[in-house]
Protein backbone atom coordinates (compact mmCIF):
# COMPACT_ATOMS: atom_id res chain seq x y z
CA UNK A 1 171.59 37.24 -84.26
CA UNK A 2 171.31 33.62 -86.19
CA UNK A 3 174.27 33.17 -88.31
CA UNK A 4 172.29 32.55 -91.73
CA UNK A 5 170.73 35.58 -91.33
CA UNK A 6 174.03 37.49 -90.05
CA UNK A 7 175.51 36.62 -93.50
CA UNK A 8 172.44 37.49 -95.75
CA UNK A 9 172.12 41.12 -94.17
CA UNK A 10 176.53 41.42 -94.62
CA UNK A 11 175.81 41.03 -98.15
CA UNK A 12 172.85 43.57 -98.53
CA UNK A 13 174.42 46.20 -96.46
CA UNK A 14 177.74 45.75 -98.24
CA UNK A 15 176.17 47.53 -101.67
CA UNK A 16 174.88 50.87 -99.96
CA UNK A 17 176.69 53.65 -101.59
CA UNK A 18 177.62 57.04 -99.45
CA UNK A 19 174.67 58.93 -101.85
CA UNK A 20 172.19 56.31 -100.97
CA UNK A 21 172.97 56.48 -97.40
CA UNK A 22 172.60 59.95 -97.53
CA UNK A 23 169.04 59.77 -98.69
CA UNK A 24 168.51 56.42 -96.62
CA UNK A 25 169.26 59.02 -93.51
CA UNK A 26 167.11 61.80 -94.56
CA UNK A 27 164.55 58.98 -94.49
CA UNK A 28 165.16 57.80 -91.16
CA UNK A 29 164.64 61.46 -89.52
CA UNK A 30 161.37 61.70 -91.85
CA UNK A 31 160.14 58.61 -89.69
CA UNK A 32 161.74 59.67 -86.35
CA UNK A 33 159.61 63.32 -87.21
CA UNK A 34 156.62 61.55 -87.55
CA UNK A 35 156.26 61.87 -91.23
CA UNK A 36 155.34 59.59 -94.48
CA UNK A 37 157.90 57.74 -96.19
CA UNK A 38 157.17 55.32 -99.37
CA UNK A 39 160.19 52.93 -100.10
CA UNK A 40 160.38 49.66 -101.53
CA UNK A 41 160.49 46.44 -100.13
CA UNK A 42 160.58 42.80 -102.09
CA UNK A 43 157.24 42.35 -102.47
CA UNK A 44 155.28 46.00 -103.01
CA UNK A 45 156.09 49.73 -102.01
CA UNK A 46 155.54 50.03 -98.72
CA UNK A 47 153.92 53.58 -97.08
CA UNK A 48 156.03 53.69 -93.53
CA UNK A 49 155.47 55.49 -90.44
CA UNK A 50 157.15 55.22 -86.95
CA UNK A 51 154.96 52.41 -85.88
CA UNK A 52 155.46 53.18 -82.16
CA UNK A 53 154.18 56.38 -82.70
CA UNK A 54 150.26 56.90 -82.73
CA UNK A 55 150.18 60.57 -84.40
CA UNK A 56 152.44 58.71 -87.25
CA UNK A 57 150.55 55.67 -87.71
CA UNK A 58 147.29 57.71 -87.65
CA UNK A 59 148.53 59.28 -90.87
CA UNK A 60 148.52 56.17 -92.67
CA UNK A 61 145.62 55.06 -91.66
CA UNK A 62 144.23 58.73 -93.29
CA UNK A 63 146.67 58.74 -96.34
CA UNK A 64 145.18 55.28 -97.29
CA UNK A 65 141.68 55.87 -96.28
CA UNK A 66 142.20 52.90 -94.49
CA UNK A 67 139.90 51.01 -91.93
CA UNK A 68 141.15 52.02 -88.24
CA UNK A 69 140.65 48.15 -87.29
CA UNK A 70 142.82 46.95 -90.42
CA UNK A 71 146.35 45.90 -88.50
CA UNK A 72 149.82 46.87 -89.53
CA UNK A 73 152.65 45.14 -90.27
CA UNK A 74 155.67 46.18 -88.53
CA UNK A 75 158.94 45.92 -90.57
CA UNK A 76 161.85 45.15 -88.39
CA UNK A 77 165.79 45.24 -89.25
CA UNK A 78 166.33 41.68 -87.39
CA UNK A 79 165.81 39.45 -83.93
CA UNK A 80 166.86 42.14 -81.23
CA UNK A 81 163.89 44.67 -82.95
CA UNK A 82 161.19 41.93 -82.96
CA UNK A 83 162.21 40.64 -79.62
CA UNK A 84 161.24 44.14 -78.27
CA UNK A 85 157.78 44.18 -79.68
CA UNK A 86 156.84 40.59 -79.59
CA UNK A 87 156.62 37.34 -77.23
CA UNK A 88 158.95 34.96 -80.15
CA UNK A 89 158.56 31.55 -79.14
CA UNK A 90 160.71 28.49 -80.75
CA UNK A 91 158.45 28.36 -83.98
CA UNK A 92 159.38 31.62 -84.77
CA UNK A 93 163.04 31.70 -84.38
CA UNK A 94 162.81 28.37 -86.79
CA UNK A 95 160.86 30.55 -89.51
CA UNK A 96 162.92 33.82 -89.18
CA UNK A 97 166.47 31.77 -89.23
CA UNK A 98 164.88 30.15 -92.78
CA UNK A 99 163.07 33.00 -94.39
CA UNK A 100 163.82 36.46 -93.05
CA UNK A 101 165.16 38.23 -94.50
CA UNK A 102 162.02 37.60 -96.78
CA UNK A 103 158.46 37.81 -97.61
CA UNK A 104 156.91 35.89 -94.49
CA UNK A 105 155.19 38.04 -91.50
CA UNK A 106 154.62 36.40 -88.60
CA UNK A 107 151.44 36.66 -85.95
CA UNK A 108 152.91 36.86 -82.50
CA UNK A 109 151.38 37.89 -79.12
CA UNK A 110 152.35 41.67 -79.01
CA UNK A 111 154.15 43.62 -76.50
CA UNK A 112 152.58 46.79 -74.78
CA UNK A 113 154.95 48.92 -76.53
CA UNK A 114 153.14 48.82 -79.55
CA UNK A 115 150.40 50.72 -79.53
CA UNK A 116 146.60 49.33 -79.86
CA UNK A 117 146.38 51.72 -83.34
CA UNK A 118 149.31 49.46 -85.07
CA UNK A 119 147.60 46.64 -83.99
CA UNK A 120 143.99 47.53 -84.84
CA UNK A 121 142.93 47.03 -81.36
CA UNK A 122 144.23 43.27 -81.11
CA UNK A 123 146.37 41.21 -78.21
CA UNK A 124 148.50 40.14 -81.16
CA UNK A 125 150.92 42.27 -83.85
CA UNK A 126 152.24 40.61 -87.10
CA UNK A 127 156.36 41.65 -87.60
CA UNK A 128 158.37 40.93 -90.79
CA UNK A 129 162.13 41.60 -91.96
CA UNK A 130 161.91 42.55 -95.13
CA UNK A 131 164.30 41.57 -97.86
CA UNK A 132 165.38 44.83 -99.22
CA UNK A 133 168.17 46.69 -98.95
CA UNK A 134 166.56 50.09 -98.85
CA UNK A 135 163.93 49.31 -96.53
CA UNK A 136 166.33 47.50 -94.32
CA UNK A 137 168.60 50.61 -93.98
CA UNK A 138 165.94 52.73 -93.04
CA UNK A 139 165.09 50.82 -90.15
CA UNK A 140 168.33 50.38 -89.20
CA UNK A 141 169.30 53.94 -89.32
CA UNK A 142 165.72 55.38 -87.82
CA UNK A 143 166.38 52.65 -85.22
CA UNK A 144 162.75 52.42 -84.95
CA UNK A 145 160.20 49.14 -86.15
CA UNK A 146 158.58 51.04 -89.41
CA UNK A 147 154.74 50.19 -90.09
CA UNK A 148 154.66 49.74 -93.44
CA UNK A 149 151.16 48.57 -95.54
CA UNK A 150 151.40 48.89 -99.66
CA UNK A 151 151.77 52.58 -100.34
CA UNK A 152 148.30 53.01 -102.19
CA UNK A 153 144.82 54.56 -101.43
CA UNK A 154 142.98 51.65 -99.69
CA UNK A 155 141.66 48.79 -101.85
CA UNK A 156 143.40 49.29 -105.26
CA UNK A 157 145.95 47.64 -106.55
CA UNK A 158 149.15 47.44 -104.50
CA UNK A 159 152.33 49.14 -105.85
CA UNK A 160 154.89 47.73 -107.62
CA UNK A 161 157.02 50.76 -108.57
CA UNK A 162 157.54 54.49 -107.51
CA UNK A 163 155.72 55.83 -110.13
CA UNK A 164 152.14 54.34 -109.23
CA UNK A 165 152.73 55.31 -105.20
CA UNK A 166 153.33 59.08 -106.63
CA UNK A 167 150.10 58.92 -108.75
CA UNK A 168 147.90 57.53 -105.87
CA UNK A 169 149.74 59.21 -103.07
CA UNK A 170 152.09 61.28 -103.34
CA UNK A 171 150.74 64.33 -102.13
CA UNK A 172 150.52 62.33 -99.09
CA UNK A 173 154.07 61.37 -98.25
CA UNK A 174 157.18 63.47 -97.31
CA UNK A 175 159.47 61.41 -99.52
CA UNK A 176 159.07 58.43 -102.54
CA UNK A 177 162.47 56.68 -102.69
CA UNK A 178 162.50 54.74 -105.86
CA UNK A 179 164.75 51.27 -105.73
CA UNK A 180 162.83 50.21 -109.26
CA UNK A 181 160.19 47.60 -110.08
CA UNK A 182 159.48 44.98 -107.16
CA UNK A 183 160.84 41.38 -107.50
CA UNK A 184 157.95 39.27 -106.09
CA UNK A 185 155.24 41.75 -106.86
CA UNK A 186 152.30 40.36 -104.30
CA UNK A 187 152.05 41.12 -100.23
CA UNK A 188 154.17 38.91 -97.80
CA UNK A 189 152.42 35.79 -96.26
CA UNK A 190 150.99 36.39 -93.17
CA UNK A 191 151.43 33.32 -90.57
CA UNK A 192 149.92 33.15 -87.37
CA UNK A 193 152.01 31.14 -84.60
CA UNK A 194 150.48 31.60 -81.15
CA UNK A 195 148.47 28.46 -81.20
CA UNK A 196 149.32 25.14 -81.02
CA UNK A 197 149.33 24.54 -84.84
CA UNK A 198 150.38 27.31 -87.58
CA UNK A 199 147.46 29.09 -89.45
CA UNK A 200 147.96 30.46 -92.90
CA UNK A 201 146.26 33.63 -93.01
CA UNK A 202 147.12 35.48 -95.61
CA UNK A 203 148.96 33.83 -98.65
CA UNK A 204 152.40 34.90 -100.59
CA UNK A 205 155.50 33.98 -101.64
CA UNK A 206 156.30 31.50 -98.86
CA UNK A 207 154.33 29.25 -99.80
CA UNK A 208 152.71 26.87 -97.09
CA UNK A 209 154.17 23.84 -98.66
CA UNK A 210 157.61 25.79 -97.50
CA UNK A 211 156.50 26.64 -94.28
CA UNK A 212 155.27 22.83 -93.95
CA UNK A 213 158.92 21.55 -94.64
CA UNK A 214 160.86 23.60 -91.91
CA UNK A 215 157.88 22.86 -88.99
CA UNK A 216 157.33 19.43 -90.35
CA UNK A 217 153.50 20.10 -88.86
CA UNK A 218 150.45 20.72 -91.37
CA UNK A 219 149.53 24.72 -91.28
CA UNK A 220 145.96 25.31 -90.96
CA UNK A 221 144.66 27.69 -93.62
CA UNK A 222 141.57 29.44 -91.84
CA UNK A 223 138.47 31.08 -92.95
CA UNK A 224 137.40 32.00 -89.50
CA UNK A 225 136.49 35.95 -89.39
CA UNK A 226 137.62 36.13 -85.60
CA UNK A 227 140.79 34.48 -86.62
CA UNK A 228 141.84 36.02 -89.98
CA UNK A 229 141.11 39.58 -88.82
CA UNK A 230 144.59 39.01 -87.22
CA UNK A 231 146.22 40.01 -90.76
CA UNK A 232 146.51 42.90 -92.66
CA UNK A 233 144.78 42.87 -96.25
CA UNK A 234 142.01 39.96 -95.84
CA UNK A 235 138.49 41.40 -94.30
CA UNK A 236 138.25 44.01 -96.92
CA UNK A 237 137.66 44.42 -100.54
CA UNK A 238 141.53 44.74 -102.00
CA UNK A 239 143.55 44.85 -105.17
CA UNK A 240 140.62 46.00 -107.19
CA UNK A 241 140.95 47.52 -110.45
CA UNK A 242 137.94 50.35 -111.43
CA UNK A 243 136.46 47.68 -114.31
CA UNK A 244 135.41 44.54 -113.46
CA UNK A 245 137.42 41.71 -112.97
CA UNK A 246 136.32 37.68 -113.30
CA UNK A 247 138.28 34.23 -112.64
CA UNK A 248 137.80 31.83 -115.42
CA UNK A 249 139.24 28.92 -117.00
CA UNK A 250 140.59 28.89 -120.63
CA UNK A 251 137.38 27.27 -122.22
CA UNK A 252 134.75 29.56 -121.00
CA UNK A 253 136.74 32.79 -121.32
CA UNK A 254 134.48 34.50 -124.05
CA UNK A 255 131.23 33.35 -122.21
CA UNK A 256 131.99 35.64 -119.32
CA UNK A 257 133.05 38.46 -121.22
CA UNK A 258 128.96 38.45 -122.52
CA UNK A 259 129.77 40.28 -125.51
CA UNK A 260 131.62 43.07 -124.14
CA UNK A 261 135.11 44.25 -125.03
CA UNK A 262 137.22 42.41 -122.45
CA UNK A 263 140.86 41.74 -121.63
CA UNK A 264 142.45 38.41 -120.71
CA UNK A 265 145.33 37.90 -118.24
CA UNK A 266 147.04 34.60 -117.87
CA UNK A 267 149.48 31.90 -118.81
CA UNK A 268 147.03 29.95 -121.52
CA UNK A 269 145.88 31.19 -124.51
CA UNK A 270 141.79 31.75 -124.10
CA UNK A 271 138.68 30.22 -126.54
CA UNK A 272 138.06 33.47 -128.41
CA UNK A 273 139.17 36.51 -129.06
CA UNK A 274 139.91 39.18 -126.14
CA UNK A 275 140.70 42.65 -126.91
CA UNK A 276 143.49 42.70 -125.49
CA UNK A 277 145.53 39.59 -124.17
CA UNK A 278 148.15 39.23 -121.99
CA UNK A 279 149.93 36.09 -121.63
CA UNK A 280 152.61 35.37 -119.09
CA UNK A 281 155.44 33.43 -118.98
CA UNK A 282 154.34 31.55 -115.74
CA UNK A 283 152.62 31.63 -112.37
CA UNK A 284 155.76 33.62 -110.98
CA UNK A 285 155.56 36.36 -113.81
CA UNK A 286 151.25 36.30 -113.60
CA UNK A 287 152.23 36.93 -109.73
CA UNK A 288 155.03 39.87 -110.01
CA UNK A 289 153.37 41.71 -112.80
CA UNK A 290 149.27 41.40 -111.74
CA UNK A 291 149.19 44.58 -110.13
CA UNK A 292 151.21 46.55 -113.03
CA UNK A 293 148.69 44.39 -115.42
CA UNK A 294 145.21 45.53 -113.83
CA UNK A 295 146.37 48.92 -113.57
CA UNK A 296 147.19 49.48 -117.08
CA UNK A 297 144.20 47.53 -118.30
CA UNK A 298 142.19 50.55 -116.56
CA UNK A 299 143.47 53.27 -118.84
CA UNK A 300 142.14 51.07 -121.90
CA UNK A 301 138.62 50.69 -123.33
CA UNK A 302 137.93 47.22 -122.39
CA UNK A 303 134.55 46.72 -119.96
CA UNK A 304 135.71 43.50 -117.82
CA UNK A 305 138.73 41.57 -117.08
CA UNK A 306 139.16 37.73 -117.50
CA UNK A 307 141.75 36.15 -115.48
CA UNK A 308 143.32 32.74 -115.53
CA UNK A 309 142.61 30.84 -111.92
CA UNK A 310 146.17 29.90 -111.28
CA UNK A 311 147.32 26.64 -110.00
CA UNK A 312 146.50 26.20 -106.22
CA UNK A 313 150.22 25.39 -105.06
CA UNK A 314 153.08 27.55 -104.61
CA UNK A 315 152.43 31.41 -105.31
CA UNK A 316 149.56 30.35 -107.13
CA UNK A 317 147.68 30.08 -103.89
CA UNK A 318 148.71 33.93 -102.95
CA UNK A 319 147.51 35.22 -106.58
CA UNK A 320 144.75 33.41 -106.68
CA UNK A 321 143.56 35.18 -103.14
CA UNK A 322 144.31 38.91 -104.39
CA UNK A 323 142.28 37.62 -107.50
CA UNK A 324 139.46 36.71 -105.84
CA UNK A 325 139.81 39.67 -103.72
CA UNK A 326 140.28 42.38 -106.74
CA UNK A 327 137.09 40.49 -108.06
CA UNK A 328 135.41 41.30 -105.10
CA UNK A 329 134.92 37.98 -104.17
């Protein structure tokens, strides 16, 4: 194992306390069983199965009500796991010895110990080490990769805390650990690396202009169906709330809103007067707390949501994908 990484995952597995390991356990033989676990991971709650194991992956697929051709993203616990599921190549070990643990999954050509179902049918899996300390103990202890997409019925808003995966799910899964709100609050970035040059396809918290600086090569960010359907989350309608939700800018706010009773979300104050308003500190905060945001705007009276188009840099680029995407877009 690379050092860097050696010495982050020393300091998260120093905290775990003989009560959390207990339940961390009883997790790990839910997997191994072929059951449902929801835990957290940096970026949203996670709904994990054994991904090696077709009867368990099938039941996320169904829990969901997920598309069958919709891949997986297999959460690993470090190098040795992904090296047994994936062809890594020199790029890769460059981006997991920077960011993993961390929000960034990477495309790879998969191994035929993964079966076609994680995959959804494709030559190629995407792997990730998530930066959690829960998640990462469950995978250590199951031994086993864990495939893990947001723990939510298929197309709303992704989870940020137990709560919401009990309300959409729960009857679903075997066990909800709670770990507490998310920190990042959006899905990891999705990076395809079997080509010749990097292709961005699906946006998050690493942002490109990251990604950029460690490969010093420009990453592609592709629109191409036959290449995009490579990541999870990006051929489908996602993130939606069940009113309707519109991009604007600051000026034209009210003019979209047509006279009905609408809610804005951003970091600028709008032209008129919303009916409810919710302003956030700044792009990092409109990121971590958009999911919360749309799903409590639901339970209100309002008719449409107006969101701020964030700036297209950084995490701006991510939330300004899973707004276009909850707008249906």
């Amino acid at each position: 194992m690379m050092k860097d990484m050696e010495k982050r995952l020393n300091k998260i597995f120093d905290e775990t306390t003989e009560e959390e390991l207990s339940l961390f356990k009883k997790a790990a033989e839910i997997i191994k069983a072929e059951g449902l676990v929801a835990f957290p991971t940096e970026t949203v709650y996670g709904l994990g199965a054994n991904a090696l194991n077709e009867n368990a992956v099938k039941k996320i697929y169904e829990a969901k009500g997920r598309p069958s051709d919709n891949p997986l993203i297999l959460h690993v616990s470090g190098i040795e796991m992904a090296e047994s599921l994936v062809h890594i190549n020199e790029t890769a070990k460059l981006l997991m010895n920077k960011f993993w643990p961390g929000p960034l999954s990477l495309v790879l050509k998969a191994k035929d110990i993964i079966p076609l179902s994680t995959r959804g049918g494709l030559s190629t899996a995407a792997i990730r080490m998530p930066d959690n300390r829960i998640a990462l103990e469950i995978i250590r202890i199951s031994n086993l990769p864990i495939a893990a997409p947001s723990a939510n019925k298929s197309g709303r808003p992704s989870p940020t805390d137990a709560k919401t995966v009990r309300d959409d799910i729960g009857d679903s899964v075997e066990l909800v650990i709670d770990g507490g709100k998310t920190l990042v609050g959006l899905e990891s970035t999705v990076l395809d690396i079997t080509g010749e040059n990097p292709i961005l396809l699906r946006p998050g918290a690493i942002s490109k202009e990251e990604i950029e600086a460690v490969l010093n090569v420009t990453v592609l960010f592709s629109q191409d169906e036959n290449i995009i359907k490579r990541s999870p989350g990006v051929r489908y309608r996602h993130y939606a709330p069940n009113i309707p939700l519109m991009l604007s800018d600051v000026e034209n706010a009210s003019k979209y809103a047509s006279g009905k009773k609408w809610a804005w979300i951003g970091i600028s104050e709008p032209k008129g007067t919303p009916n409810i308003k919710i302003i956030f500190l700044n792009t990092n905060e409109y990121a971590k707390e958009l999911f919360r945001v749309l799903r409590e705007i639901e339970t209100t009276k309002v008719e449409v949501i107006i969101a701020e188009k964030p700036e297209q840099k950084g995490i701006g680029l991510a939330l300004t994908d899973r707004l276009i995407k909850a707008a249906g877009n």
